[in-house]
Protein backbone atom coordinates (compact mmCIF):
# COMPACT_ATOMS: atom_id res chain seq x y z
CA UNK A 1 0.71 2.84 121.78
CA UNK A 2 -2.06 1.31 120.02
CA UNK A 3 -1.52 -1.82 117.59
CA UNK A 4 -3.33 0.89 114.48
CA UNK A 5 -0.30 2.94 114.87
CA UNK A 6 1.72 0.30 113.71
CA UNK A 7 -0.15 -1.28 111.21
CA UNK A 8 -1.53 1.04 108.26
CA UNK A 9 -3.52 0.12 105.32
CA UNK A 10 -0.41 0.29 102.93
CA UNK A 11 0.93 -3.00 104.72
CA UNK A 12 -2.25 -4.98 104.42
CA UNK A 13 -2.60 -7.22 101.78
CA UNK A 14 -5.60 -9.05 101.78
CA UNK A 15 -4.24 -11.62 98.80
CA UNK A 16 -1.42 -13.29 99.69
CA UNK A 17 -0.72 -15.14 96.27
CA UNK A 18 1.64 -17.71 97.07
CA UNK A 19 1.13 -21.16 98.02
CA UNK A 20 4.57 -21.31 100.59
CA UNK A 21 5.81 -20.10 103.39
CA UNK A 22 9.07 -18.39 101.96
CA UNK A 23 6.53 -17.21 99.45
CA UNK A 24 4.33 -15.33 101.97
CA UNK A 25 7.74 -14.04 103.91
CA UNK A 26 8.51 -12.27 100.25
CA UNK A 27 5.62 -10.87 99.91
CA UNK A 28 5.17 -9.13 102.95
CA UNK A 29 8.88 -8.11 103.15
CA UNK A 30 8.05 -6.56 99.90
CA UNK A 31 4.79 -4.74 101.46
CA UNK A 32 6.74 -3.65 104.39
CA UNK A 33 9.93 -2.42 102.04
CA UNK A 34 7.25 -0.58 99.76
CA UNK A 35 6.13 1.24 102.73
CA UNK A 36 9.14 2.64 104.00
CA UNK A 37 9.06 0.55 106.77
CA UNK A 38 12.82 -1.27 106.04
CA UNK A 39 16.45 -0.09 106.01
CA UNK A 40 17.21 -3.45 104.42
CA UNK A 41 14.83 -5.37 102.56
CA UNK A 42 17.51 -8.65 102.41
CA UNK A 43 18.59 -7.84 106.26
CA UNK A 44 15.11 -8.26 107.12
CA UNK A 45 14.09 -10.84 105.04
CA UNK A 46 17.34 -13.13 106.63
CA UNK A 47 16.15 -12.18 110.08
CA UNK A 48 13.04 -13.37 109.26
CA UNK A 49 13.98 -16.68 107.88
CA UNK A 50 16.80 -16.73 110.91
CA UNK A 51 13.99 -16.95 113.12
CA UNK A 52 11.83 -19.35 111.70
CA UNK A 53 14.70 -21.49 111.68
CA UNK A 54 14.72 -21.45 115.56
CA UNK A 55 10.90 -23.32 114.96
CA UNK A 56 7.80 -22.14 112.85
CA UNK A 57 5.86 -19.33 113.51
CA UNK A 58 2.94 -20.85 112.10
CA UNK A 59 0.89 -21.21 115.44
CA UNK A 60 -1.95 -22.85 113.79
CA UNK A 61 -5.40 -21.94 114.02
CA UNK A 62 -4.52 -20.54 110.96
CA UNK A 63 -2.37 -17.79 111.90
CA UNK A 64 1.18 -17.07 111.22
CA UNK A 65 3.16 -14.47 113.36
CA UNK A 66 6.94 -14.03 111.88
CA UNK A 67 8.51 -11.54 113.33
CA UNK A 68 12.32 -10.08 113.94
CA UNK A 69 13.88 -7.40 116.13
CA UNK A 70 17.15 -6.50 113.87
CA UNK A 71 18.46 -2.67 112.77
CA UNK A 72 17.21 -3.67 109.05
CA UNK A 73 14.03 -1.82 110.53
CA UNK A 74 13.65 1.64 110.28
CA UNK A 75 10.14 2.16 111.89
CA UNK A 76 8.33 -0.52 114.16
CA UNK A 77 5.67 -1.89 111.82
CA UNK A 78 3.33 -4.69 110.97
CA UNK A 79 2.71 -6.26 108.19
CA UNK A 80 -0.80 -8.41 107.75
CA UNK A 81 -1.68 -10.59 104.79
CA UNK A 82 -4.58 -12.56 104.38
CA UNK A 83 -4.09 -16.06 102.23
CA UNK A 84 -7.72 -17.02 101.01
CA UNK A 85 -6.58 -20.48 100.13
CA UNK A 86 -4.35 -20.94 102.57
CA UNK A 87 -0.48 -21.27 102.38
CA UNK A 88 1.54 -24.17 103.70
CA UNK A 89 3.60 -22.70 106.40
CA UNK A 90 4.60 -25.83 108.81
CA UNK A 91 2.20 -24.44 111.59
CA UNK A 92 2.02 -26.93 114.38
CA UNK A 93 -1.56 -28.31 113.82
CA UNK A 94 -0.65 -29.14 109.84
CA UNK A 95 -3.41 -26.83 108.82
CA UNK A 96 -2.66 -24.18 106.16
CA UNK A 97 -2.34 -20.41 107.29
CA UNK A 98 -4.86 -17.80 106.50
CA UNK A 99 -3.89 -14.93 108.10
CA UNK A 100 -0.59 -13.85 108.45
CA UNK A 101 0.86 -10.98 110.80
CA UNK A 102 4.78 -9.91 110.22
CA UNK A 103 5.98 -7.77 113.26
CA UNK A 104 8.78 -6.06 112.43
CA UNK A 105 10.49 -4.43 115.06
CA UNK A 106 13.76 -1.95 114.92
CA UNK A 107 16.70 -2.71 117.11
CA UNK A 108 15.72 0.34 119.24
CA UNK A 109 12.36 -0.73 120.14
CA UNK A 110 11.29 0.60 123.25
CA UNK A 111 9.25 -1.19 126.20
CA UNK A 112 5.93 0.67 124.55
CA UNK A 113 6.37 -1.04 120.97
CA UNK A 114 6.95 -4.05 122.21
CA UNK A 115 4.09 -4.73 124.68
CA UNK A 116 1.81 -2.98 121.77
CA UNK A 117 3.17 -6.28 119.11
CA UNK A 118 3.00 -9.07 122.13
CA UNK A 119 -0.42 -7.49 122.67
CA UNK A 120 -1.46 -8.43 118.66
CA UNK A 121 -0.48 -11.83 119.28
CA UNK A 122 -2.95 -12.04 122.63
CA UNK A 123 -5.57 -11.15 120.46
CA UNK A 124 -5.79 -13.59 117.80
CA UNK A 125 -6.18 -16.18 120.57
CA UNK A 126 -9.39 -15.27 119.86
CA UNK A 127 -12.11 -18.01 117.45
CA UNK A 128 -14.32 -15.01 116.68
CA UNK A 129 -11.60 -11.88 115.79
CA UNK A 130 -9.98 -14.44 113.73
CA UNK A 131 -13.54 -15.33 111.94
CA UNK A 132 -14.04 -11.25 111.63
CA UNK A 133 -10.75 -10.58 109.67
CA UNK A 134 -11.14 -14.10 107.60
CA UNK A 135 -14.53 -12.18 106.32
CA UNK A 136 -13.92 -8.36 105.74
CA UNK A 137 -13.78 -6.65 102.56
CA UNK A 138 -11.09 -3.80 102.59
CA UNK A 139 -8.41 -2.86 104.80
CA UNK A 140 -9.89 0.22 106.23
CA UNK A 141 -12.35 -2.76 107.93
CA UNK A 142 -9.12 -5.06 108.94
CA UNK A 143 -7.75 -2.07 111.10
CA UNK A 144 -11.12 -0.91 112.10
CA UNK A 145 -11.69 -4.66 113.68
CA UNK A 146 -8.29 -4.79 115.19
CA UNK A 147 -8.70 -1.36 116.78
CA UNK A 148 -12.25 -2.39 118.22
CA UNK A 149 -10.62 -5.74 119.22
CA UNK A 150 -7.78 -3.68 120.70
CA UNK A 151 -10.22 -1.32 122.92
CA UNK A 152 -11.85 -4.44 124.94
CA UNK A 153 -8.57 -5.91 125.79
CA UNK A 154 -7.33 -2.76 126.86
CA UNK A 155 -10.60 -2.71 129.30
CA UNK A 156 -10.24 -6.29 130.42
CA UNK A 157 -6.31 -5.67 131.11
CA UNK A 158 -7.74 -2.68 133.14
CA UNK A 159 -9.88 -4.28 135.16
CA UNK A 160 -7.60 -7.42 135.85
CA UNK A 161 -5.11 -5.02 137.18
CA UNK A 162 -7.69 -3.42 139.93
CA UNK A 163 -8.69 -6.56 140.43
CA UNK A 164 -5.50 -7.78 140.94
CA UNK A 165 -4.84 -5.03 143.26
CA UNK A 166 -7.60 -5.01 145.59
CA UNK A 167 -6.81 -9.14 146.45
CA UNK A 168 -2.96 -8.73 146.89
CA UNK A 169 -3.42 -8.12 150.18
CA UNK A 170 -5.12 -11.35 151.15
CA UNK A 171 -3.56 -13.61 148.41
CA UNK A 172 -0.93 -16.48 149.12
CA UNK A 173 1.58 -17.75 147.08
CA UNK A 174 0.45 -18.83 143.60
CA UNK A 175 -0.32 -22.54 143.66
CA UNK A 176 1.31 -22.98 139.88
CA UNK A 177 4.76 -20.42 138.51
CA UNK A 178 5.23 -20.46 135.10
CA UNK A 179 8.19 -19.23 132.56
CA UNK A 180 7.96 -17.99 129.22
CA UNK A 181 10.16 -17.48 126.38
CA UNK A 182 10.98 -17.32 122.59
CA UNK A 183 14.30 -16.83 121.06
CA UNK A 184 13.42 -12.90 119.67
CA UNK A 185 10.84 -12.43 122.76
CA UNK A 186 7.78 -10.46 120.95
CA UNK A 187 5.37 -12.69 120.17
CA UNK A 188 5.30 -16.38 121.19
CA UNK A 189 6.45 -15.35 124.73
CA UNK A 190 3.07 -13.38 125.95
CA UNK A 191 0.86 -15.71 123.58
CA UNK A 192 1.64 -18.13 126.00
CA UNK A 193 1.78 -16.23 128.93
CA UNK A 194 -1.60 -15.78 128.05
CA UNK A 195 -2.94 -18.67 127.49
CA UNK A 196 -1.70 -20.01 130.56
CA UNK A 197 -3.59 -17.13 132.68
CA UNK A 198 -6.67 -17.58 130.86
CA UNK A 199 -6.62 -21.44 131.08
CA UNK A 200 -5.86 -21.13 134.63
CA UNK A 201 -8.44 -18.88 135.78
CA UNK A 202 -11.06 -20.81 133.91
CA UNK A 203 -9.51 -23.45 135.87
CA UNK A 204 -9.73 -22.03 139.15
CA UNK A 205 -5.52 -22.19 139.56
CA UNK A 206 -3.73 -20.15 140.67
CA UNK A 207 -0.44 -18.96 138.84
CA UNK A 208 2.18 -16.55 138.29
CA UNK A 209 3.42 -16.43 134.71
CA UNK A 210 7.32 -14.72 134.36
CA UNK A 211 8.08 -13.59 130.84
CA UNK A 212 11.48 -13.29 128.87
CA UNK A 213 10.43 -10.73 126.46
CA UNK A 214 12.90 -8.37 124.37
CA UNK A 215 12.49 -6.00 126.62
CA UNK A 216 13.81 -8.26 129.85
CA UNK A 217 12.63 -10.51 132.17
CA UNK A 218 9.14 -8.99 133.08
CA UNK A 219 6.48 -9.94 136.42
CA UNK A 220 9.88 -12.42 138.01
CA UNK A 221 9.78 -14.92 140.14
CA UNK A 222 10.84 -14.46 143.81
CA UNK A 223 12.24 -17.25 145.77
CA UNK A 224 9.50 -17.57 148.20
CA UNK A 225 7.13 -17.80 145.70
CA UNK A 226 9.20 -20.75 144.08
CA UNK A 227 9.89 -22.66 147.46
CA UNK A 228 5.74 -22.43 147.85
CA UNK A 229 4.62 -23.32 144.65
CA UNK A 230 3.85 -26.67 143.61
CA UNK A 231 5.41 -26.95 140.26
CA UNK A 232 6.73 -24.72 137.95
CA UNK A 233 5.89 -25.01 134.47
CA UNK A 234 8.83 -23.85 132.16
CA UNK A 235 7.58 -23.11 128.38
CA UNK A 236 10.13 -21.34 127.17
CA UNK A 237 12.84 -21.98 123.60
CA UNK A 238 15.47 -19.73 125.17
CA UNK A 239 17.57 -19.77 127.78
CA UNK A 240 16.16 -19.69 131.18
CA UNK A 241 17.96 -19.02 134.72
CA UNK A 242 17.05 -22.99 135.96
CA UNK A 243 18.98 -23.38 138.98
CA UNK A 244 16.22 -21.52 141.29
CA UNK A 245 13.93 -24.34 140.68
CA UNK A 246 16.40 -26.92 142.11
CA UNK A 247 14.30 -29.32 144.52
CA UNK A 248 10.52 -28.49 142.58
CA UNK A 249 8.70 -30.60 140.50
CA UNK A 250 9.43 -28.49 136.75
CA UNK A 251 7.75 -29.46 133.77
CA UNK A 252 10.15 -28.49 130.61
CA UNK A 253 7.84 -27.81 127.27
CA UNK A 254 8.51 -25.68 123.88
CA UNK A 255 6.96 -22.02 124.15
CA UNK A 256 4.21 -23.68 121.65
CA UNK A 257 3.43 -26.33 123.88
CA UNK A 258 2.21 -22.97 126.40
CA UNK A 259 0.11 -21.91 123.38
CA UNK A 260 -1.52 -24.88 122.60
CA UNK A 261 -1.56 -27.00 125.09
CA UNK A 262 -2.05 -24.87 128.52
CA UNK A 263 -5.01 -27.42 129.74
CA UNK A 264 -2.64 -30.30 129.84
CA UNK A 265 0.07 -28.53 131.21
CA UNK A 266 -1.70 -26.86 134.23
CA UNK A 267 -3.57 -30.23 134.96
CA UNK A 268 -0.16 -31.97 134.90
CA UNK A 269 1.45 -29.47 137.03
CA UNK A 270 -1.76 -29.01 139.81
CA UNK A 271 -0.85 -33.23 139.98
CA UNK A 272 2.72 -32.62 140.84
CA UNK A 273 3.31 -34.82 137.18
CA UNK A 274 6.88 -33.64 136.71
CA UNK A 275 10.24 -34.67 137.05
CA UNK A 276 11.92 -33.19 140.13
CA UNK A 277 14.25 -30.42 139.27
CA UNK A 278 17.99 -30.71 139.86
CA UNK A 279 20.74 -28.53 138.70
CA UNK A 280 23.66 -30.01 137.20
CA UNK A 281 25.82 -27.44 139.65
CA UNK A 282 23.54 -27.78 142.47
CA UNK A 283 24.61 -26.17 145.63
CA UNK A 284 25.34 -29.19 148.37
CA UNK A 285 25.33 -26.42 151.10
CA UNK A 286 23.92 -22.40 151.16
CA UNK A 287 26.35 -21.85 153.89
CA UNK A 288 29.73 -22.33 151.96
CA UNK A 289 30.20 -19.11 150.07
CA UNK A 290 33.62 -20.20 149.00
CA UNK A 291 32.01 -23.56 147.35
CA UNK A 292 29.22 -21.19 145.74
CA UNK A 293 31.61 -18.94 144.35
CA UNK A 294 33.65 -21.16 142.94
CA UNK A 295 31.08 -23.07 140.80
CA UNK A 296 30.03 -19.77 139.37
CA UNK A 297 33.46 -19.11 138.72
CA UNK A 298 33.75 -22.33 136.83
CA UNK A 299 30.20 -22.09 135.03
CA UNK A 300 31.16 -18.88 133.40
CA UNK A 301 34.68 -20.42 132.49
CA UNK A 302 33.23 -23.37 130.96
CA UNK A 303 30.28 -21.13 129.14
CA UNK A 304 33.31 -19.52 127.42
CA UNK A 305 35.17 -22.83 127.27
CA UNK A 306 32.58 -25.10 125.54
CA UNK A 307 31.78 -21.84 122.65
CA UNK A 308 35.56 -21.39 121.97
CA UNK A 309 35.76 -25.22 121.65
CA UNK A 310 34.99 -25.26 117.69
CA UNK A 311 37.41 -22.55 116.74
CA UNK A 312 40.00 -24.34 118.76
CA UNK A 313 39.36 -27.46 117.12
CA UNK A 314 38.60 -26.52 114.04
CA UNK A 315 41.67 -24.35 114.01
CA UNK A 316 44.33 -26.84 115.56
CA UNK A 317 43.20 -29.48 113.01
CA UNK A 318 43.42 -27.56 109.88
CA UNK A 319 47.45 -26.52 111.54
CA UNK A 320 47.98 -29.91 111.71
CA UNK A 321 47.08 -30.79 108.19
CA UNK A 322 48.95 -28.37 106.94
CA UNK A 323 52.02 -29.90 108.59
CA UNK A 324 52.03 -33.33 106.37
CA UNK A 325 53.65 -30.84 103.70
CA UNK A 326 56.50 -30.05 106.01
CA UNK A 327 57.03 -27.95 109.34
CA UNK A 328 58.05 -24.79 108.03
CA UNK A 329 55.60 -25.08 104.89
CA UNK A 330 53.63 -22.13 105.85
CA UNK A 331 57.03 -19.72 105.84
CA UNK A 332 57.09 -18.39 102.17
CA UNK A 333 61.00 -17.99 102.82
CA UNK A 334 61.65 -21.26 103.80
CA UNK A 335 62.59 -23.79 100.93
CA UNK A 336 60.22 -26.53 101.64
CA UNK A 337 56.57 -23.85 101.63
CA UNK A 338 53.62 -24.61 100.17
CA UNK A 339 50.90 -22.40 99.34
CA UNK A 340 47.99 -24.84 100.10
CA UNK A 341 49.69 -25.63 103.67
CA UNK A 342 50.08 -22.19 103.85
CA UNK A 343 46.16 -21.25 103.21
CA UNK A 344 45.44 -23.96 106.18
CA UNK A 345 47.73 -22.37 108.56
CA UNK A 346 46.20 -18.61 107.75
CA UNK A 347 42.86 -20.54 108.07
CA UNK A 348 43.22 -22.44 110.72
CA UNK A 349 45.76 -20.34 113.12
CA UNK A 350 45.39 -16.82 112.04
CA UNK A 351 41.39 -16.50 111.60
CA UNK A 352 40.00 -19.32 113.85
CA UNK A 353 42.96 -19.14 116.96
CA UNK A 354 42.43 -15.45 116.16
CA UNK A 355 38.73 -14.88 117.65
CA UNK A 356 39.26 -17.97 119.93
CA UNK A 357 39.93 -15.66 123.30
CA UNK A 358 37.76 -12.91 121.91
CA UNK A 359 34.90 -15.52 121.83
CA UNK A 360 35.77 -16.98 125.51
CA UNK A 361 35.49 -13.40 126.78
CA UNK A 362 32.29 -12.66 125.06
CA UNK A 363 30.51 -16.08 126.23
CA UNK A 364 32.31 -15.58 130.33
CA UNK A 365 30.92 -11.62 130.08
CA UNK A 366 27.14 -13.39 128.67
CA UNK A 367 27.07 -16.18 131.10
CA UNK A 368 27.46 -13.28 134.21
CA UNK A 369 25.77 -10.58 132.57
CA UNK A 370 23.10 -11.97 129.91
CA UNK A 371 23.50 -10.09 126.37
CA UNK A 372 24.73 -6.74 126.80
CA UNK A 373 28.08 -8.69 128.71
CA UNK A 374 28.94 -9.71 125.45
CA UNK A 375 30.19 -6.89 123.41
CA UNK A 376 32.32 -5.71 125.82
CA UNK A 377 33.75 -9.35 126.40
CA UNK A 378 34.21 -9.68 122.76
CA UNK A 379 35.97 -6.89 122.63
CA UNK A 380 37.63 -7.21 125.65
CA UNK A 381 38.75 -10.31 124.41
CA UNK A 382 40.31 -9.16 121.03
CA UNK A 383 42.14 -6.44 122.36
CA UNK A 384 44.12 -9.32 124.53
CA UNK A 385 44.65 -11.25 121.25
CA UNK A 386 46.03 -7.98 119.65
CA UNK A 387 47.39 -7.01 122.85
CA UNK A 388 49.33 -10.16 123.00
CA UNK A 389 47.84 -10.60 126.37
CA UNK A 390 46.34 -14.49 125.37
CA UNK A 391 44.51 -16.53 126.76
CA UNK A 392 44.90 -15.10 130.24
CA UNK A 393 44.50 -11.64 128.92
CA UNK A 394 40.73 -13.22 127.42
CA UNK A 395 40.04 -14.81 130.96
CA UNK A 396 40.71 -11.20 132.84
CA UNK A 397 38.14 -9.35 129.93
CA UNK A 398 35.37 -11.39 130.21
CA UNK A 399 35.26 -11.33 133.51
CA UNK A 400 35.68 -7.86 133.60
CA UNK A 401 33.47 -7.36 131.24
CA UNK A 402 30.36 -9.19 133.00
CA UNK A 403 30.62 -7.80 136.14
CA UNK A 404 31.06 -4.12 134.83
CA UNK A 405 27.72 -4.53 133.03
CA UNK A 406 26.24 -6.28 136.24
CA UNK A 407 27.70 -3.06 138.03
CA UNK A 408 26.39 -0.80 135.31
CA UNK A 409 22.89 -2.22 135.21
CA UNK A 410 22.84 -1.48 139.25
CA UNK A 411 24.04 2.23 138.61
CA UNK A 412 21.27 2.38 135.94
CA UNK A 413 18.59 1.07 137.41
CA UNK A 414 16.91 4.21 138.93
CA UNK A 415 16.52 5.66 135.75
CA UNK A 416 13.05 6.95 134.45
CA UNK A 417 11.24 3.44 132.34
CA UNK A 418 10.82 5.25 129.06
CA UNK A 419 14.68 4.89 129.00
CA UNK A 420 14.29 1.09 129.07
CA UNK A 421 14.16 0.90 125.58
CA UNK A 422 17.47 2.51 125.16
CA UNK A 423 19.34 1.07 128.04
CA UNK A 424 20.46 -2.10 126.23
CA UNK A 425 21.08 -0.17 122.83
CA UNK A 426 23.14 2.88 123.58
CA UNK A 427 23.89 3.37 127.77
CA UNK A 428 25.26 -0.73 128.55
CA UNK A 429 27.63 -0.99 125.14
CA UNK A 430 28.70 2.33 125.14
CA UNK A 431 29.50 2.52 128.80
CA UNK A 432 31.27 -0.82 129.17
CA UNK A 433 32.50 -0.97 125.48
CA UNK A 434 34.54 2.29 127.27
CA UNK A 435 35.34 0.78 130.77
CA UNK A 436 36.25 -2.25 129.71
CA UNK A 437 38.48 -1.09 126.78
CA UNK A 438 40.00 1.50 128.51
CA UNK A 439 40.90 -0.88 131.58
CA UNK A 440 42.32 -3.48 128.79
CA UNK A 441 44.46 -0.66 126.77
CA UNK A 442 45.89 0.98 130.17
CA UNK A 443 45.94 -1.21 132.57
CA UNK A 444 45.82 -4.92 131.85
CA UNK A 445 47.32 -5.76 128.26
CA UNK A 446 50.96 -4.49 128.70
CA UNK A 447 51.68 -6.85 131.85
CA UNK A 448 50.40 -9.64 130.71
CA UNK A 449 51.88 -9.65 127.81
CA UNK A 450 55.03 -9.24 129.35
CA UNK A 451 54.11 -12.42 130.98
CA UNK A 452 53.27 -14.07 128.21
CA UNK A 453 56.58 -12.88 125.84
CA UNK A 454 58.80 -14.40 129.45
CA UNK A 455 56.96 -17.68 129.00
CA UNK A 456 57.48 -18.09 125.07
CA UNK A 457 61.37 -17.04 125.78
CA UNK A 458 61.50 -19.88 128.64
CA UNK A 459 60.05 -22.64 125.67
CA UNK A 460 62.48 -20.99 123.07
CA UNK A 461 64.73 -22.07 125.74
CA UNK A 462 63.77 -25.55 126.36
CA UNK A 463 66.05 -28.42 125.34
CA UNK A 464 65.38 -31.79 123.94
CA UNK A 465 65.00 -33.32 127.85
CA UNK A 466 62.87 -30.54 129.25
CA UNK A 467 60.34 -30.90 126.20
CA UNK A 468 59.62 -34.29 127.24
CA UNK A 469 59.41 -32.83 130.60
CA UNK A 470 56.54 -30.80 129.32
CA UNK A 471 55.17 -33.24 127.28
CA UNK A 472 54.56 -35.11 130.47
CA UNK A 473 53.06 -31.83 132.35
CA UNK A 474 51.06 -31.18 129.07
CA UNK A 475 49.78 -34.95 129.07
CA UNK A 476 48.76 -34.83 133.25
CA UNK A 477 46.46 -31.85 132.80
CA UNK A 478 44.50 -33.32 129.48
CA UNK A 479 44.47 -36.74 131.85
CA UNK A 480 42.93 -34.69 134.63
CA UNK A 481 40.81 -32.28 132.97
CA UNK A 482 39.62 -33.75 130.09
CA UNK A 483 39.34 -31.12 127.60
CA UNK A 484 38.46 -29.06 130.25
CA UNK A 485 39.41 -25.13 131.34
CA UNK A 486 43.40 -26.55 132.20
CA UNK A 487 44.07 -27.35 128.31
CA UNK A 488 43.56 -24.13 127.14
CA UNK A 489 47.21 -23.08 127.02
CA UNK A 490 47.54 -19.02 125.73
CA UNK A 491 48.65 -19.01 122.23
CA UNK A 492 51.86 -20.24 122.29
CA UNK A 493 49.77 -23.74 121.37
CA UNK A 494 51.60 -23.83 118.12
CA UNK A 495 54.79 -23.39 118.90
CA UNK A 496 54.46 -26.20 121.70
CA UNK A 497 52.91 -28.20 119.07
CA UNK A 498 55.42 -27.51 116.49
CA UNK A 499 58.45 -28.50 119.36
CA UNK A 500 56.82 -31.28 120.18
CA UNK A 501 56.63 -32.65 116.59
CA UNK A 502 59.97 -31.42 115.96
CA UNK A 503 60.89 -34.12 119.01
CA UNK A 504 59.13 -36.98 117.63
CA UNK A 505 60.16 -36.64 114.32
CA UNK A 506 63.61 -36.44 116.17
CA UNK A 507 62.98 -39.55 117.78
CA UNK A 508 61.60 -41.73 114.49
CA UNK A 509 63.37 -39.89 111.66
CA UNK A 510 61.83 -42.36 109.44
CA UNK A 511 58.38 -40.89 109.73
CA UNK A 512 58.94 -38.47 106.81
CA UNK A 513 55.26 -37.65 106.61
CA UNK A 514 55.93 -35.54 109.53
CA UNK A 515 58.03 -33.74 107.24
């Protein structure tokens, strides 16, 4: 697909009128709305402004690329204006932007739109295409330009390639690996795959370049090439798989740093000028499997642990507020309720313990199985909170949920690549949305809940001496773990929390706040 396919001459604009950068975003949402281009002109426009959040799109040079991959698209488009007078748009040199290109790209873009918008981005690398469009007079020109411009990469990408081809048989291991990535993986992540390549051949180094586009990890690393290599240069604002590089010298940069500074980086990485790589879960021994397995085990547990943090927090605090007006002043039938304490317990116990295990699921399924592990997880994950299944019901789904996908994407590999596109979209959440939920509904929910309903019965049961008893079991494992996977008890939290208050205010009768 050719970049002229996707931008037309009704989403040019050759005078951008405002002066800011949320100015400039409005007006070409407005040019790409007006063109039919949008499902939903504020969707898009947040998604947008989402992004930018992450860091500024202004790359400098004068050029501006923001760009979002949401569903508020309903045809892959681009949008270009051209600011005569520049606007302020926080681009990393400080100079104003001139010419601005908005990719907008649906939620179903395949592999084919998405290498044709990264490919826009390698092309306004270039001092004189960037002169050409600064100076032409209509916007049949502007697309005439790009379309020329377009044709010659085309033919240098070609003859790279055969190039490329005829030496693999007597080439060695790349003396430099690089990584790139951006958080929505169109356009910063092959800018600077790019400018690393072309900095390094006019270098005369030699380097592999691995990209974490939107449409996957693309040209990857293998492990002999990393135990070869020199250094590894990682330019990248996302999250990268880091534990491969454990030993090498890795220089860690922003995605922009790959853009604008590639000189500097390959010249620091030729000179070994990095700090040696070591992960914080770094294997002592490749020969003890069990040892491997369990730190996986734990580094998806505490992925889901550390996100479902907040909402335990957040939750357990606003509970406890709302027991300075009394312990029963949530119950609307009990004399001493309160509607305020009652708001903080809906708040704070119904909403935020409420997704707690559906978010651990979803971040244990993302940690083993990258983004499409997550909606299963989630889900996974809520039908144990509605199941009653708890927090051990949310531990089961997430795992099941990542390794399904991990399964799935396995099964699914074989497939023809013009599926690609749809493979994260429609075949991976409908699939192990189904698996997983059906698993959880027939299978898993109704025995541990069981479980669960035998342990609440057991602390109904519990006496004044046996609380204390638990008190002191409860105490050992926050001692031990500190904050860690052992304190996250299944939801019968608050009703230890509310027997153990009961006890103290027991013990110290005097301390009517606890009341």
């Amino acid at each position: 697909m050719k970049i002229t396919e996707l931008l037309k001459t009704d989403t040019i604009r050759l005078n951008i009128q405002s002066p800011s950068k949320n100015g400039v975003i409005e007006e070409l949402v407005h040019t790409l709305d007006d063109a039919g281009k949008l499902h939903d002109k504020d969707g898009f426009r947040e998604a947008i402004l989402e992004r930018e959040s992450q860091s500024s799109t202004g790359i400098g040079e004068g050029v501006a690329i923001p760009h979002a991959k949401t569903a508020a698209v309903k045809t892959p488009a681009i949008a270009f204006g051209r600011s005569i007078e520049g606007a302020d748009y926080e681009s990393l040199d400080g100079q104003p932007a001139h010419l601005i290109f908005m990719i907008a790209a649906s939620e179903g873009a395949n592999e084919d739109h998405l290498q044709t918008l990264s490919r826009l981005s390698t092309l306004l690398m270039d001092e004189n295409f960037r002169r050409d469009l600064l100076q032409a007079e209509s916007e049949e020109e502007i697309v005439t330009l790009i379309d020329q411009k377009e044709k010659e990469k085309l033919g240098e990408e070609t003859e790279e390639e055969s190039h490329k081809e005829q030496e693999e048989t007597d080439t060695t291991t790349p003396q430099i690996l690089a990584v790139t990535g951006c958080p929505t993986g169109i356009a910063h992540t092959y800018m600077a795959a790019d400018s690393l390549k072309e900095k390094a051949q006019e270098l005369g180094i030699s380097i592999k370049v691995e990209t974490n586009g939107s449409g996957g990890v693309k040209n990857q690393l293998t492990q002999k090439e990393i135990d070869n290599a020199d250094a590894i240069i990682v330019a990248s604002d996302t999250k990268v798989e880091m534990d491969r590089f454990e030993g090498k010298p890795v220089l860690i940069k922003a995605v922009t740093d790959g853009i604008r500074r590639p000189e500097e980086l390959l010249k620091q990485a030729v000179k070994k000028d990095a700090p040696v790589y070591h992960a914080s879960g770094a294997k002592e021994s490749s020969e003890e499997s069990d040892s491997k397995e369990r730190k996986g085990f734990y580094k998806h547990l505490m992925n889901g642990v550390s996100n479902m943090l907040p909402f335990v927090v957040g939750g357990g605090v606003l509970i406890a507020v709302s027991f300075f007006f009394g312990i029963n002043a949530a119950d609307p039938d009990h004399p001493d309720y309160n509607a305020f304490a009652a708001a903080l317990d809906s708040v704070g116990g119904e909403h935020a313990f409420g997704l707690m295990v559906a978010v651990l699921a979803g971040f244990i399924a993302m940690s083993i199985a990258d983004r499409p592990g997550f909606a299963p997880g989630m889900i996974g994950g809520f039908m144990a909170t509605t199941g009653d299944a708890g927090f051990l019901g949310g531990l089961i789904a997430g795992f099941l949920a990542g390794y399904i996908v991990n399964g799935l994407k396995k099964a699914l590999a074989g497939l023809p690549k013009v599926l690609d596109g749809i493979k994260t979209i429609l075949f991976y959440p409908v699939l192990s949305i189904f698996i997983v939920g059906m698993l959880m509904h027939f299978v898993i929910i109704e025995p541990i809940s069981l479980f669960n309903t035998l342990l609440e019965n057991w602390l109904d049961g519990m006496g004044t001496g046996n609380i204390v008893i638990l008190g002191l079991v409860l105490g050992g494992m926050m001692a031990a773990d500190m904050g860690g996977a052992n304190n996250m008890i299944p939801p019968i939290t608050k009703r230890i929390y509310r027997q153990s208050t009961s006890f103290v205010c027991a013990l110290f009768p005097s301390r009517h706040f606890l009341h």
